[in-house]
C-alpha atoms as a PDB file:
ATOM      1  CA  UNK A   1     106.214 116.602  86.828  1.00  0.00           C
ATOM      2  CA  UNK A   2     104.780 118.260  90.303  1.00  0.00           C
ATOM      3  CA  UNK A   3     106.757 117.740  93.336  1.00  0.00           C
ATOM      4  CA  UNK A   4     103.857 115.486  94.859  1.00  0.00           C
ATOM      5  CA  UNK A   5     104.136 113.394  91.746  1.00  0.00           C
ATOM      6  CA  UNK A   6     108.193 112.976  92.785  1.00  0.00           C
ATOM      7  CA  UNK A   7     107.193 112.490  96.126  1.00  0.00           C
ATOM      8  CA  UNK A   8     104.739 109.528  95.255  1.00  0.00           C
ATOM      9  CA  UNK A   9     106.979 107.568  93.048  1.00  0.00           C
ATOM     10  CA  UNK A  10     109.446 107.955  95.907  1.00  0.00           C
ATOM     11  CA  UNK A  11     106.795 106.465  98.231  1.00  0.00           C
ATOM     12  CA  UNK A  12     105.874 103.747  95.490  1.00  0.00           C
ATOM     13  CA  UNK A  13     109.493 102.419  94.399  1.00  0.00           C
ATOM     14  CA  UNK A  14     110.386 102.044  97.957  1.00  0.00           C
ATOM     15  CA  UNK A  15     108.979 101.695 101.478  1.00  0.00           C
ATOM     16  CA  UNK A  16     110.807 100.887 104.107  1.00  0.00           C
ATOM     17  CA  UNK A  17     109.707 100.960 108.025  1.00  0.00           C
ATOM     18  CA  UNK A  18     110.936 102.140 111.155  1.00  0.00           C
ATOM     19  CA  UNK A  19     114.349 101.968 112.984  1.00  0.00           C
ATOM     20  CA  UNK A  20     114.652  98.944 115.376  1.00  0.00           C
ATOM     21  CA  UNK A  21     111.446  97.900 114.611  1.00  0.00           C
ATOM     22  CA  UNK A  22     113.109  94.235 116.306  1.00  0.00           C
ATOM     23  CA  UNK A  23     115.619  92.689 117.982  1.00  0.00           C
ATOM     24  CA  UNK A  24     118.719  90.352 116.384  1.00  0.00           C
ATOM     25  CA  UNK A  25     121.088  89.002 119.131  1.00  0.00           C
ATOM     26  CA  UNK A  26     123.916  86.077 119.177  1.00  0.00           C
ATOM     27  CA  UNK A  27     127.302  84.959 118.654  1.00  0.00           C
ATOM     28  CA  UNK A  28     129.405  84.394 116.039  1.00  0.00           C
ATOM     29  CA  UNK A  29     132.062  81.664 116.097  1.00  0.00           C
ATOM     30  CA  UNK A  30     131.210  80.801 119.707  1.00  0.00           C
ATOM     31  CA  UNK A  31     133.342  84.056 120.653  1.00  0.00           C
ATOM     32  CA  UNK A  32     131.875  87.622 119.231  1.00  0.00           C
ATOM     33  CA  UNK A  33     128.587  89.207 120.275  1.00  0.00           C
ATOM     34  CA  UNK A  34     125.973  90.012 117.253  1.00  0.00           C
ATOM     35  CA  UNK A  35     124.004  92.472 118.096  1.00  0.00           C
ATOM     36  CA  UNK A  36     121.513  94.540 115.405  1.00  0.00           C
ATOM     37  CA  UNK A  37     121.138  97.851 115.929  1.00  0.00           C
ATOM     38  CA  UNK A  38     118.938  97.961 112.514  1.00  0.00           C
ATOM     39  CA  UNK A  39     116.408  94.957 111.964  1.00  0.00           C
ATOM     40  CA  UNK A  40     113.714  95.453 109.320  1.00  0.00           C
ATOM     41  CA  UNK A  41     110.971  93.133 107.841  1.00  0.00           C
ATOM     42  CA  UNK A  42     109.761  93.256 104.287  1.00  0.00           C
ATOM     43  CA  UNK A  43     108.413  90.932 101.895  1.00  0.00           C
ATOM     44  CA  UNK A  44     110.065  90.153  98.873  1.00  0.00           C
ATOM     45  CA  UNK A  45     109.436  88.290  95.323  1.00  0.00           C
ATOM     46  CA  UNK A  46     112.062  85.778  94.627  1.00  0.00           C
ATOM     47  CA  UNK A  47     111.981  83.762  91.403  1.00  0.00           C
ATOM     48  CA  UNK A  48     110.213  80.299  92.073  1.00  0.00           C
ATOM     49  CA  UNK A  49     111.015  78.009  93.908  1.00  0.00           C
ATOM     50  CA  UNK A  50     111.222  80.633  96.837  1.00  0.00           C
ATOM     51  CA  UNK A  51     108.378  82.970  95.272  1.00  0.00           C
ATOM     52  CA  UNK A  52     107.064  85.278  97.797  1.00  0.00           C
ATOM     53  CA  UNK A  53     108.895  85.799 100.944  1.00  0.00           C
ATOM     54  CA  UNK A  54     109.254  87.678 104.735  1.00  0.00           C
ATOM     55  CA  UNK A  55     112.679  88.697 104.557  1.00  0.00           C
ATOM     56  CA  UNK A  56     114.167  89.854 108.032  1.00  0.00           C
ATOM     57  CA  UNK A  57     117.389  92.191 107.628  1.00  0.00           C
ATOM     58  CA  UNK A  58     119.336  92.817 110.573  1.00  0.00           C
ATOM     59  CA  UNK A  59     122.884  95.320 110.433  1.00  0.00           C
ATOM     60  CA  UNK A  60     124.979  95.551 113.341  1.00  0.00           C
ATOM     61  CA  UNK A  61     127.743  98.324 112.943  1.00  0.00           C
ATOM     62  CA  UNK A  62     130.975  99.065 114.565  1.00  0.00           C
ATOM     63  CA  UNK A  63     131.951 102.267 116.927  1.00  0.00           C
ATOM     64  CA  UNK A  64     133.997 104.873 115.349  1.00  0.00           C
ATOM     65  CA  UNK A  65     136.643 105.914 113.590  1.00  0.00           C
ATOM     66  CA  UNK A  66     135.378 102.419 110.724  1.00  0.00           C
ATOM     67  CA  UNK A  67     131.516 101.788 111.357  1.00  0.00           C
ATOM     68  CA  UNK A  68     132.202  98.575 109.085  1.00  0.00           C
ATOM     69  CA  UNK A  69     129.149  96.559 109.365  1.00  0.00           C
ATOM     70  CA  UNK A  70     127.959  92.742 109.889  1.00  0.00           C
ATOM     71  CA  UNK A  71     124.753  92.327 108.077  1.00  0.00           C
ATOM     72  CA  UNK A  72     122.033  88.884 108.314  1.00  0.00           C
ATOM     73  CA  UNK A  73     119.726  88.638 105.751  1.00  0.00           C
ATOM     74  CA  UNK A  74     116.936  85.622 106.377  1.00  0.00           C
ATOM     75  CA  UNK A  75     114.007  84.823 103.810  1.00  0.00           C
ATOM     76  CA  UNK A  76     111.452  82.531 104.762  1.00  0.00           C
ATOM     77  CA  UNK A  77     108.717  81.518 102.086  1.00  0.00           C
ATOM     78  CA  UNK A  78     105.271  82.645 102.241  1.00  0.00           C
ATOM     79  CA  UNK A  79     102.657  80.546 103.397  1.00  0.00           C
ATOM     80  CA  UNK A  80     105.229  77.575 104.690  1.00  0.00           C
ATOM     81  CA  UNK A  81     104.336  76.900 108.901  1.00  0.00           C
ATOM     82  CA  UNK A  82     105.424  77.664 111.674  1.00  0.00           C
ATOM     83  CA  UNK A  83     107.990  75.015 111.847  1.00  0.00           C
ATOM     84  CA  UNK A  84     111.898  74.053 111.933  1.00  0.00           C
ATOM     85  CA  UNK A  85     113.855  73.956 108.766  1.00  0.00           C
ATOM     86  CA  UNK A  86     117.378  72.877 107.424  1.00  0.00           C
ATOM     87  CA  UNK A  87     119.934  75.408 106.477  1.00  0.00           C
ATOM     88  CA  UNK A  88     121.315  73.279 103.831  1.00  0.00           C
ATOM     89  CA  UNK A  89     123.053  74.821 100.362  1.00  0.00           C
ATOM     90  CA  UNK A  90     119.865  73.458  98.006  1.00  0.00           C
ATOM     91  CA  UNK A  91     117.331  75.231 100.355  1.00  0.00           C
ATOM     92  CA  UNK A  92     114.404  77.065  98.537  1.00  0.00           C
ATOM     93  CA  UNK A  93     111.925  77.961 101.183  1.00  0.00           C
ATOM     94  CA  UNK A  94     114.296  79.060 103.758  1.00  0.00           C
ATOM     95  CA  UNK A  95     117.422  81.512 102.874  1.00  0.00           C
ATOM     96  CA  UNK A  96     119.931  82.609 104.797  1.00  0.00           C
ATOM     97  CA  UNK A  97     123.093  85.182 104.045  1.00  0.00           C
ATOM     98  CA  UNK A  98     125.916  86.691 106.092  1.00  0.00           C
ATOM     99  CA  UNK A  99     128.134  89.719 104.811  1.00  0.00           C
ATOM    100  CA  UNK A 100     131.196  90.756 106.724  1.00  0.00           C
ATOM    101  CA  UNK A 101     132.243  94.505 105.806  1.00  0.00           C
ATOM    102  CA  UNK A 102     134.815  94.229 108.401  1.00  0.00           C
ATOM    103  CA  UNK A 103     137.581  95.126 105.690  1.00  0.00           C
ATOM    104  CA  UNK A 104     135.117  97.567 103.590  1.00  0.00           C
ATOM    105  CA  UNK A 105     137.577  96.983 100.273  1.00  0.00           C
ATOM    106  CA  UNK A 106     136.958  93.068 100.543  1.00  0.00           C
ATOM    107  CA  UNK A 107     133.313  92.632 101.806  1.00  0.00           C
ATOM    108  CA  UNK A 108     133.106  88.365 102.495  1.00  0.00           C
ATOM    109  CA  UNK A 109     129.622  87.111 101.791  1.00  0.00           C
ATOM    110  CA  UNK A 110     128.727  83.549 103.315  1.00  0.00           C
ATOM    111  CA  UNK A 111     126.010  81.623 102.328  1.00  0.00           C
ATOM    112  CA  UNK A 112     123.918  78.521 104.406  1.00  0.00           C
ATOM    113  CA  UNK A 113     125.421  75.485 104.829  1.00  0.00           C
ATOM    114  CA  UNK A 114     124.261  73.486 107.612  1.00  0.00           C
ATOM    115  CA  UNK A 115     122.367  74.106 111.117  1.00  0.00           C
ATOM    116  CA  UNK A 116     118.667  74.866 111.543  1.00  0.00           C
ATOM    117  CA  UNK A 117     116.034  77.377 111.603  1.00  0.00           C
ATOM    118  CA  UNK A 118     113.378  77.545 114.446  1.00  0.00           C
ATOM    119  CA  UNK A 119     110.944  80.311 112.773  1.00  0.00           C
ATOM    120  CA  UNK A 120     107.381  81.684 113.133  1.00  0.00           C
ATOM    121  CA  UNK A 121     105.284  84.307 111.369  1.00  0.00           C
ATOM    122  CA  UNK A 122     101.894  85.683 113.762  1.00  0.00           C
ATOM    123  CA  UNK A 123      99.795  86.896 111.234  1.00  0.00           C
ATOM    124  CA  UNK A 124      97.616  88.656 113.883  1.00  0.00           C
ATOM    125  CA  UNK A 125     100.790  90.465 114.900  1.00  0.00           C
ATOM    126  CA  UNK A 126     102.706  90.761 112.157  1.00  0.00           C
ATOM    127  CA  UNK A 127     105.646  89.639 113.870  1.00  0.00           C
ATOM    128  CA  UNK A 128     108.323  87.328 112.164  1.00  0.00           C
ATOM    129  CA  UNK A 129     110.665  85.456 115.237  1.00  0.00           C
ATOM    130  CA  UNK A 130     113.038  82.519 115.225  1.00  0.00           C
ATOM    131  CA  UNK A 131     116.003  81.055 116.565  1.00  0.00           C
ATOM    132  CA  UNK A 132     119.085  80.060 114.366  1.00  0.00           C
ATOM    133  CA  UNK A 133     121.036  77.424 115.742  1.00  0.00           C
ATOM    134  CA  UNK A 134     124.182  75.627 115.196  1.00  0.00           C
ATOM    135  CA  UNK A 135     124.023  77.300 112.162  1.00  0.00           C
ATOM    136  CA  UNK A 136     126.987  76.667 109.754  1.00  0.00           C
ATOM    137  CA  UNK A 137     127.982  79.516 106.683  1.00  0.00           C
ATOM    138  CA  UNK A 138     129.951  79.180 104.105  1.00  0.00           C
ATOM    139  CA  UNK A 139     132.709  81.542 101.548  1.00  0.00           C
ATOM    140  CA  UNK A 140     134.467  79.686  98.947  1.00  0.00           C
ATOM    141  CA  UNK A 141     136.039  82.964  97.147  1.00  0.00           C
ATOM    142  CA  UNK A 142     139.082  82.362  95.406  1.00  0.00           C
ATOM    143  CA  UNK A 143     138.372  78.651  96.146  1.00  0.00           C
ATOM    144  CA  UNK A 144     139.754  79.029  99.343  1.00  0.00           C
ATOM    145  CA  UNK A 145     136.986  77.619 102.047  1.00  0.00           C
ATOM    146  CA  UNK A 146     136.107  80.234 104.776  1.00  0.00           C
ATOM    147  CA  UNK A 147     133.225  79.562 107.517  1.00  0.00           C
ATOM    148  CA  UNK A 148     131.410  80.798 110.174  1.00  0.00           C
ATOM    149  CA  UNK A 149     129.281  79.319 113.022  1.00  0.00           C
ATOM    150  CA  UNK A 150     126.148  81.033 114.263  1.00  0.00           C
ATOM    151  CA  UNK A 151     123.403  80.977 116.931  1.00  0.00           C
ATOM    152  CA  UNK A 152     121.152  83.894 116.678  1.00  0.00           C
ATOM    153  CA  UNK A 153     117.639  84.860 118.325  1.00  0.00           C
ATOM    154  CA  UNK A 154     115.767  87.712 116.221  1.00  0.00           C
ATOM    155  CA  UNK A 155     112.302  88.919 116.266  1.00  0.00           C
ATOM    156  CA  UNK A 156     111.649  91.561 113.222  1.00  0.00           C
ATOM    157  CA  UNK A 157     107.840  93.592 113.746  1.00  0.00           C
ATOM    158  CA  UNK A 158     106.603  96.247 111.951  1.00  0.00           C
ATOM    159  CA  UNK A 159     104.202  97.676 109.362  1.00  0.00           C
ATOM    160  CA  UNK A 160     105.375  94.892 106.212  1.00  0.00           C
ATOM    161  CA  UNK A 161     105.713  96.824 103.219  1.00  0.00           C
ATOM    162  CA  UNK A 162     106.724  95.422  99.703  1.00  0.00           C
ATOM    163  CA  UNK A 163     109.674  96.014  98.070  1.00  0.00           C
ATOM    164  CA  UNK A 164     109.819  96.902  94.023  1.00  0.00           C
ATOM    165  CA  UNK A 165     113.208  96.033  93.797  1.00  0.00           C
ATOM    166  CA  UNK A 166     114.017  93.291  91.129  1.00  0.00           C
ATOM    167  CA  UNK A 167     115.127  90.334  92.991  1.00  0.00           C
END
């Protein structure tokens, strides 16, 4: 196999765009600042219900000597409009996750429960934006009940690329 071949299936398996390609800003229990320092858009293929999807990403990470990270991870169906939507648990067009890597050895992922999601996708400009309000996430690990309230504003731009990654 030539290197160019390597090279393309590199290129093929995985595209991913630039660096602060968007913003992701808010607060987190009322009391700590979110701020991204990576946001990336990509579309993604979900089984159905969801199907295909923008998917905004947006890491925020800590100052040295951790550099733990906060990560957001929003997927809004395809072709749905420009619109509000309910962050409830049964959700399909509208997904929202939360990981806290605050304690790298026990990484907490929360999952919607309640709030809303003001959201918009500009075709002409490629540009997914919204506004996440009152937003309510959930951890039940080791049955014990662990939440988290949000309000974050986020606008995610960029060349869209599509990932190959199973879902």
């Amino acid at each position: 196999m030539t290197m160019e071949t390597v090279l393309m299936n590199m290129i093929t398996q995985r595209k991913r765009q630039a660096v602060n390609a968007g913003t992701c800003t808010g607060m987190i229990n009322n009391a700590e600042a979110f701020n991204a320092g990576l946001v990336e858009l990509s579309e993604r293929l979900f089984p159905l219900p969801h199907g295909e999807a923008y998917v905004m990403f947006a890491r925020q990470r800590d100052s040295e000597p951790d550099y733990t990270t906060k990560e957001l991870t929003l997927s809004f169906s395809k072709g749905l409009a420009n619109d509000t939507y309910d962050l409830v648990p049964n959700s399909h067009r509208v997904r929202l996750t939360f990981a806290d890597n605050s304690d790298p050895a026990k990484p907490v992922i929360y999952t919607q429960r309640e709030g809303t999601a003001e959201l918009e996708y500009d075709d002409s400009t490629g540009i997914f934006s919204g506004d996440l309000k009152s937003v309510i996430v959930e951890n039940r690990d080791d049955d014990v009940l662990k939440e988290l309230t949000m309000d974050v504003v986020f606008s995610a731009k960029g060349n869209i690329t599509m990932s190959s990654l199973a879902a």
